[in-house]
Protein backbone atom coordinates (compact mmCIF):
# COMPACT_ATOMS: atom_id res chain seq x y z
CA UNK A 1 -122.28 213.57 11.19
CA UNK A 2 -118.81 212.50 12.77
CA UNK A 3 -120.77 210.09 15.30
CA UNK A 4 -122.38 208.30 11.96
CA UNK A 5 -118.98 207.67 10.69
CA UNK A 6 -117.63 206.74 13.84
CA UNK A 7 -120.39 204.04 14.38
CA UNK A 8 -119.70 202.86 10.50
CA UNK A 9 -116.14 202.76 11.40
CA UNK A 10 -116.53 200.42 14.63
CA UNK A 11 -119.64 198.33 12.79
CA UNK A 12 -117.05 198.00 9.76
CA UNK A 13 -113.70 196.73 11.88
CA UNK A 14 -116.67 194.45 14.16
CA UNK A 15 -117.59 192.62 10.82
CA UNK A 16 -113.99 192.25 9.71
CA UNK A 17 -113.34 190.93 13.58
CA UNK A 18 -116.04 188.51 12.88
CA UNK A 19 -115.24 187.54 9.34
CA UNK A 20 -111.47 186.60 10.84
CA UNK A 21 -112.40 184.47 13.47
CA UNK A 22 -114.75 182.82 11.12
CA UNK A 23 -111.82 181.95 8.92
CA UNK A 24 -109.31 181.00 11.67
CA UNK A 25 -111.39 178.77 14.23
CA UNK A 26 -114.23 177.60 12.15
CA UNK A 27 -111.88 174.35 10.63
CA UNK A 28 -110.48 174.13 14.32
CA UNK A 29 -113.80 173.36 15.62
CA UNK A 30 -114.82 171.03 13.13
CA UNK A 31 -111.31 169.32 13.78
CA UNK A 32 -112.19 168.96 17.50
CA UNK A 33 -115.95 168.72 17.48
CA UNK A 34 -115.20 165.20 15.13
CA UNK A 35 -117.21 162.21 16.65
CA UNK A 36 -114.65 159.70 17.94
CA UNK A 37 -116.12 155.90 17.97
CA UNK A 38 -115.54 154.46 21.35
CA UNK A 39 -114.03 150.70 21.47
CA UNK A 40 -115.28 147.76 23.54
CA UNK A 41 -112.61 145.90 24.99
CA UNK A 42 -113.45 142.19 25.17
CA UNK A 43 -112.09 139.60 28.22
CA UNK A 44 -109.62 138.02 26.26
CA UNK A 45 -108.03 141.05 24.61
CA UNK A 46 -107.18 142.13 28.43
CA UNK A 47 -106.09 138.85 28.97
CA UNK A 48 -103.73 138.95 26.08
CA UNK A 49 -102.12 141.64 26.83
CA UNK A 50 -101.23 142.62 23.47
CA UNK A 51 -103.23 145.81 23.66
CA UNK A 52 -100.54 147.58 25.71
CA UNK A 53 -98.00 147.82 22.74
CA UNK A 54 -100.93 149.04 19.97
CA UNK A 55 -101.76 151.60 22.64
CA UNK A 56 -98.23 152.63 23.22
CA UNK A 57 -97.73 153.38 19.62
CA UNK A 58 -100.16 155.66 19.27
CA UNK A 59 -102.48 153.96 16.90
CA UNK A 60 -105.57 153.95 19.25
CA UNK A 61 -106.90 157.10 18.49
CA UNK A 62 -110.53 156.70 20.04
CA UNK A 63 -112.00 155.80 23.81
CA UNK A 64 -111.57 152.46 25.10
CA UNK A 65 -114.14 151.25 27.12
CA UNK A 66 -114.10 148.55 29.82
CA UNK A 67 -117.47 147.27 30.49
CA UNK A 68 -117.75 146.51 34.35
CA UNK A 69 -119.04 143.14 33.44
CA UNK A 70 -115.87 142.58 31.84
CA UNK A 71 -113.78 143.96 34.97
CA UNK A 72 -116.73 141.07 37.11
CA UNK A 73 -115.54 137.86 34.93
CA UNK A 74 -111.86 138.91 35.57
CA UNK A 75 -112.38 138.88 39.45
CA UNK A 76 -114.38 135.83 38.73
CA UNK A 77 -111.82 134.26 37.49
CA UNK A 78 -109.20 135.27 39.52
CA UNK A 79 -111.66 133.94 42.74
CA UNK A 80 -112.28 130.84 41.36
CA UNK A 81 -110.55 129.21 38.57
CA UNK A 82 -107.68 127.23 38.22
CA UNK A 83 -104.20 127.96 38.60
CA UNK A 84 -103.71 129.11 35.13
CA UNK A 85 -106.31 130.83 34.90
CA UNK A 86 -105.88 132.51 37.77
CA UNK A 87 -102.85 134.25 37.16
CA UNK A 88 -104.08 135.05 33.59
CA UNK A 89 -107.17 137.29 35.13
CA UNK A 90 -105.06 138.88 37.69
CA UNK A 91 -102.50 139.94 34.65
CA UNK A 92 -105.69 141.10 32.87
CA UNK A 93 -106.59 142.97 35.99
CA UNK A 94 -102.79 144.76 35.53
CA UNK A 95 -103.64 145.36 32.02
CA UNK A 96 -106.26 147.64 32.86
CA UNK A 97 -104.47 149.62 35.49
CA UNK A 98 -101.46 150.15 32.83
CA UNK A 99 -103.93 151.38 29.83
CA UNK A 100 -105.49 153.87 32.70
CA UNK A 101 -102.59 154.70 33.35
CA UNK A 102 -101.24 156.13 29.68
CA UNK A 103 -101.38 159.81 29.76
CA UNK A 104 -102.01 159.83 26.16
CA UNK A 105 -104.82 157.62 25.52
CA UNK A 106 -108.39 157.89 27.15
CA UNK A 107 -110.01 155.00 28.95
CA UNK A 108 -113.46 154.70 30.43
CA UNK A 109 -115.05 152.16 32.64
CA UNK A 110 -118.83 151.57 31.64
CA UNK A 111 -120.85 150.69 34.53
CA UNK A 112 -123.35 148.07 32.79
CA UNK A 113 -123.41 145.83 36.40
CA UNK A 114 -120.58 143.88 37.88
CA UNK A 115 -122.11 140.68 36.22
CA UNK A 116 -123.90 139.97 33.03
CA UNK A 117 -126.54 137.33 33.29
CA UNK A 118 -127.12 136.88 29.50
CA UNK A 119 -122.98 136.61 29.08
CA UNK A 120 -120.00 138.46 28.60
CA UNK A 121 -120.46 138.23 24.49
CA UNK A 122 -123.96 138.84 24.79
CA UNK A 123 -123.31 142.17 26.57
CA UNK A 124 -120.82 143.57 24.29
CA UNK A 125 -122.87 142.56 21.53
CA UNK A 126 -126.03 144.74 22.94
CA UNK A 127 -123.49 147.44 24.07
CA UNK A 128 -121.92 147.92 20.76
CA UNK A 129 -125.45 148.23 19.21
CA UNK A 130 -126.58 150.65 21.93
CA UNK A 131 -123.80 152.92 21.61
CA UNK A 132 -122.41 152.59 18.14
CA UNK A 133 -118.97 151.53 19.23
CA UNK A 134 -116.72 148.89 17.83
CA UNK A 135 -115.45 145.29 19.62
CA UNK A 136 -111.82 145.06 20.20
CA UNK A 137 -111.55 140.87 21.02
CA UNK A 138 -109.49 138.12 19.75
CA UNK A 139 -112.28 135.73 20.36
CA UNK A 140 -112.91 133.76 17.51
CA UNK A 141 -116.50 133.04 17.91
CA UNK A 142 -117.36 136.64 19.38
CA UNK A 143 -115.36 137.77 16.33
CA UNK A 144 -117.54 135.86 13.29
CA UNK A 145 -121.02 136.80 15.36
CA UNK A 146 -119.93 139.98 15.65
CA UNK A 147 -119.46 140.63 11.96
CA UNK A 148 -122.96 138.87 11.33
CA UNK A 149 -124.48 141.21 13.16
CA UNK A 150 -122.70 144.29 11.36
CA UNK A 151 -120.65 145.27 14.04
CA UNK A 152 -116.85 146.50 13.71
CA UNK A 153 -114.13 144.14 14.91
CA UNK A 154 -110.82 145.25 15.99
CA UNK A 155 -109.02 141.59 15.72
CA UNK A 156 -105.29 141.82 17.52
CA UNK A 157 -104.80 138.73 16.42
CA UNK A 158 -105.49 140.09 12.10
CA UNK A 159 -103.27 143.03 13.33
CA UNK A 160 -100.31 140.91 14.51
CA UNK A 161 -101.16 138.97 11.05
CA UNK A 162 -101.23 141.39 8.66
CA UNK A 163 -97.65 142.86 10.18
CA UNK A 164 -95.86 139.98 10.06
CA UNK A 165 -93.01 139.16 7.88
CA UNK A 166 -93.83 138.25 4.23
CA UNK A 167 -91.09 135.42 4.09
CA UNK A 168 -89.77 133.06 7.49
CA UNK A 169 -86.63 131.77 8.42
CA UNK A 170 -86.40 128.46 6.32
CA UNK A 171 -88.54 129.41 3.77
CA UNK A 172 -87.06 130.09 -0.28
CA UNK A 173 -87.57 132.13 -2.95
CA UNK A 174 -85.78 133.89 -6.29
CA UNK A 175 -84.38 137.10 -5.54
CA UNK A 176 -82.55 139.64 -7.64
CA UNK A 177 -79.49 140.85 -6.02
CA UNK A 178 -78.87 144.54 -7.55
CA UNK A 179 -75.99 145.90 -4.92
CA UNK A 180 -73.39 145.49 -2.29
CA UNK A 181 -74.02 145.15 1.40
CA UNK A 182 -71.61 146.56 4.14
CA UNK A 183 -69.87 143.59 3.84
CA UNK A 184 -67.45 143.25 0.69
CA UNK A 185 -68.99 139.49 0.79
CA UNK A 186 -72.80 140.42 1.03
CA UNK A 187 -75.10 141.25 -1.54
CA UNK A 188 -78.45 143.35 -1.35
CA UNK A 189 -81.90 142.46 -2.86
CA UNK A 190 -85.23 143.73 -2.37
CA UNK A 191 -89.12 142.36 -1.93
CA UNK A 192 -92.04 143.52 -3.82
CA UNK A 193 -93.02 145.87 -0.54
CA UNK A 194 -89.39 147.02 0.00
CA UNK A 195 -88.02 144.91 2.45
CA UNK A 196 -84.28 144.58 1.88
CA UNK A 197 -82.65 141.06 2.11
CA UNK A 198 -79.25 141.42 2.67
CA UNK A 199 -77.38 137.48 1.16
CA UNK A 200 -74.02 136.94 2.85
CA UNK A 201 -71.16 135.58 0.53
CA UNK A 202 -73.33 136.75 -2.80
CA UNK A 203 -71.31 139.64 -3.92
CA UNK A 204 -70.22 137.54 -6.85
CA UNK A 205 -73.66 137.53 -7.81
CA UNK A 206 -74.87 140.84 -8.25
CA UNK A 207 -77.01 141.41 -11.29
CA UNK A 208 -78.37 137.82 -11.14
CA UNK A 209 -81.38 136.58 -10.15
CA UNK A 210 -80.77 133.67 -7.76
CA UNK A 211 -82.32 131.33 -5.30
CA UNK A 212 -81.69 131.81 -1.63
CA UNK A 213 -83.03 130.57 1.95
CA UNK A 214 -83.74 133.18 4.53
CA UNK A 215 -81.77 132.61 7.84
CA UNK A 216 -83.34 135.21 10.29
CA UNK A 217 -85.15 138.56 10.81
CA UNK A 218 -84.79 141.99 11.86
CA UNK A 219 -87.15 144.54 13.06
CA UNK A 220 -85.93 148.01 13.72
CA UNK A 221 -87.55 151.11 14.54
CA UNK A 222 -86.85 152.07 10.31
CA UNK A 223 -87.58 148.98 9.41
CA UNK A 224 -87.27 145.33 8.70
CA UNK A 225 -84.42 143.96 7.52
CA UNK A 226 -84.15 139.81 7.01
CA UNK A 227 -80.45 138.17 6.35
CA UNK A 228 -80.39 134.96 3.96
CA UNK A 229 -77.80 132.51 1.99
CA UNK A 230 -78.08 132.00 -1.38
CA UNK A 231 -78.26 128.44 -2.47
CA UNK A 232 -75.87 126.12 -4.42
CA UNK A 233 -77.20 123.85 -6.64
CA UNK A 234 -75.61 120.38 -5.96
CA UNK A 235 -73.59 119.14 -9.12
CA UNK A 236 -74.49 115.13 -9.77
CA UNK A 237 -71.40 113.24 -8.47
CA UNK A 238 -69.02 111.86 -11.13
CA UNK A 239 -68.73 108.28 -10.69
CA UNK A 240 -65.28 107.15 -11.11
CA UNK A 241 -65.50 103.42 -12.30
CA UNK A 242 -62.36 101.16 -10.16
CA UNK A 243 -60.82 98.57 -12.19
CA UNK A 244 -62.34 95.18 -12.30
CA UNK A 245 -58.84 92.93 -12.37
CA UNK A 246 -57.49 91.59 -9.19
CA UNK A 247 -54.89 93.50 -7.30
CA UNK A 248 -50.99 91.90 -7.36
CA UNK A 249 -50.56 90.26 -4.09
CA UNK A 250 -47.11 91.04 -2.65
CA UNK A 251 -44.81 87.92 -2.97
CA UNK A 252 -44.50 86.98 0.99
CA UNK A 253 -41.22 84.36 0.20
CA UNK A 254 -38.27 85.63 2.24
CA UNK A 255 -35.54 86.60 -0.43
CA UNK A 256 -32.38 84.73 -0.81
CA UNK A 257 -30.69 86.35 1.34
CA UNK A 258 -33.22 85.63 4.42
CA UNK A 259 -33.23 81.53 3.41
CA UNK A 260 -29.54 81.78 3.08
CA UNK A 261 -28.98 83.21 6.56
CA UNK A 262 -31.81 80.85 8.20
CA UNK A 263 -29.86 77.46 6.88
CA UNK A 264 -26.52 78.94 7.93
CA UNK A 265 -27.87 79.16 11.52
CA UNK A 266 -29.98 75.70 11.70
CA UNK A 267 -26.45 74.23 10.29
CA UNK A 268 -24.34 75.97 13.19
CA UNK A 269 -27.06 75.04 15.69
CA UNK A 270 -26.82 71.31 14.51
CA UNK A 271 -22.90 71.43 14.82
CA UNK A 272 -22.77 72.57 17.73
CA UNK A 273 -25.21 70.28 19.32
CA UNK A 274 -23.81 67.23 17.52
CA UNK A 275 -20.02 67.95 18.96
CA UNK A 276 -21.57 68.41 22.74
CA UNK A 277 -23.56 65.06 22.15
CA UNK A 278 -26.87 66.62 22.76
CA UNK A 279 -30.27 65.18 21.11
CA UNK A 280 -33.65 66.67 20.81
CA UNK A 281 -35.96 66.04 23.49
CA UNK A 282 -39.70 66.22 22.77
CA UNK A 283 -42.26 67.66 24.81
CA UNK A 284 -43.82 64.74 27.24
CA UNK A 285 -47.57 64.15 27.29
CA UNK A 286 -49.81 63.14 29.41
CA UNK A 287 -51.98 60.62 29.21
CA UNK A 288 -54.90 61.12 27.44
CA UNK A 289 -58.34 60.83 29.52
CA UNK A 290 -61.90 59.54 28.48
CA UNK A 291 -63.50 62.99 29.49
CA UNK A 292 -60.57 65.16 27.81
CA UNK A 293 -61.32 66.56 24.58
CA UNK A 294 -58.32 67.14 23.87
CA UNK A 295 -54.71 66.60 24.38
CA UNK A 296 -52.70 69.07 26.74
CA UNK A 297 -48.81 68.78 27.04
CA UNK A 298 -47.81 68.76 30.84
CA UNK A 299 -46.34 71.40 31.82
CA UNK A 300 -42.83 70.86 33.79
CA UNK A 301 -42.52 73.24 36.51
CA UNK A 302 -38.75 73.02 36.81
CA UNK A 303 -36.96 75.40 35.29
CA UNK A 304 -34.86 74.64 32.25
CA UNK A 305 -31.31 74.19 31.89
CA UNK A 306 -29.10 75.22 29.27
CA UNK A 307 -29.19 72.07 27.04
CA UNK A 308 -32.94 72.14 27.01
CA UNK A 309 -33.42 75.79 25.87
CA UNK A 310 -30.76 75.10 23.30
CA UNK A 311 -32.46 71.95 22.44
CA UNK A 312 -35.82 73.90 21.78
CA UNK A 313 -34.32 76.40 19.96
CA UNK A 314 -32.89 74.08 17.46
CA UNK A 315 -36.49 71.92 17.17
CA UNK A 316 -37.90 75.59 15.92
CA UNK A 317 -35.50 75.96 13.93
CA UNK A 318 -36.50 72.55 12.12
CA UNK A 319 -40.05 73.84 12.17
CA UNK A 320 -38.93 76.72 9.98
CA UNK A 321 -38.45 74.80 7.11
């Protein structure tokens, strides 16, 4: 009778064993039995480049797989084309050592033959149908067959798109500014997804709803952040009419004073060249020539004497008047 119980005891704890591991690993194994959806990678995506800072985030959470035909048109290229195009397949070539390289993220190479005779796009195509997987390219014609055909695309180029800012340097819009920034001067508004725009010299403004022009972006590992001014609206010029009526024109006569002092000194002069007996002298000419167009006083080369220069200075004098 004891051995009954005893074998009901250990059939009784084996069930409850059982029942427990049920509970605990069941959801486990449906967690890691999941069927992940592996990703073609086109030519141009490798070629881009792009597809090393989506993997690095984390947000490729599937297999990519590299056809070899893909790996063939990159050495192809790299053989044969131009210069540009050459360096551009031997960076695509690095592209696939660095994603092989990522500890975290799982890369396979499908060996479909080193060249595809029906095309690169035709191949993925066919692959993707075979094996239920998705096209990663950023080929626009690959892209649009692609979707005819009711395959998934995984477009970089929509990614980059779709995460870009809302609003670009330049660009204008109404914005309600509802708090300080860091900066006494600044104020802080906020778009319809939660961006905040901090406005410099706007902290007068807060509370109002006012127009400004973004200056630049920032992108931080919390966030984006973009920095604007708000904008002034230009007041219409007053136009300040001058007065129509002639200016007064300064009288340019010498005052009283001036004439008086001029006639006291052409009177000296005069007495004092009438007691020494000296007379004016006028400037001698030449004779005037058919081909001269005009007279020209000769010039004496000898240099003046006393009486002379006082005898000039008293003919400007006259002049004066």
């Amino acid at each position: 009778m004891e051995t009954v119980q005893t074998i009901l005891v250990i059939a009784m704890l084996a069930i409850l064993a059982e029942v427990t591991y049920l509970v605990v690993k069941l959801p486990r194994q449906n967690l890691s039995r999941r069927q992940s959806r592996p990703i073609l990678v086109d030519t141009s995506v490798l070629i881009d480049g792009r597809i090393i800072a989506v993997a690095q985030s984390g947000f490729i959470g599937d297999t990519l797989v590299i056809p070899r035909s893909v790996i063939g048109e990159l050495q192809f290229l790299a053989d044969n084309a131009d210069h540009d195009k050459r360096a551009r397949a031997r960076y695509g070539l690095d592209v696939v050592k660095e994603l092989q390289a990522m500890p975290h993220l799982k890369v396979e190479i499908l060996q479909d033959g080193s060249k595809a005779e029906e095309g690169v796009d035709e191949r993925l195509l066919n692959l993707a149908k075979k094996h239920s997987a998705a096209v990663c390219t950023i080929d626009y014609n690959l892209n649009k067959v692609a979707v005819v055909e009711g395959i998934t695309v995984l477009n970089v180029n929509e990614l980059a798109q779709s995460l870009r800012m809302a609003y670009l340097p330049g660009e204008k819009m109404l914005l309600e500014l509802v708090q300080k920034g860091q900066d006494a001067h600044q104020g802080v508004g906020y778009l319809t997804d939660g961006t905040m725009v901090v406005v410099e010299h706007a902290s007068k403004s807060i509370g109002q709803t006012i127009e400004i022009e973004f200056i630049r972006s920032l992108q931080t590992a919390a966030g984006k952040m973009m920095f604007a001014k708000p904008i002034e609206r230009q007041q219409q010029a007053i136009k300040v009419q001058k007065p129509t009526g002639k200016r007064p024109i300064a009288s340019s006569a010498p005052s009283d004073a001036v004439v008086e002092g001029k006639q006291a000194t052409k009177v000296a002069y005069h007495s004092d060249a009438k007691e020494r007996g000296y007379e004016k002298k006028t400037t001698q000419q030449r004779p005037v020539r058919s081909n001269d167009k005009q007279q020209r006083p000769v010039r004496n080369n000898k240099p003046r004497t006393s009486v002379q220069r006082e005898a000039a200075l008293i003919d400007l004098v006259d002049k004066q008047e």
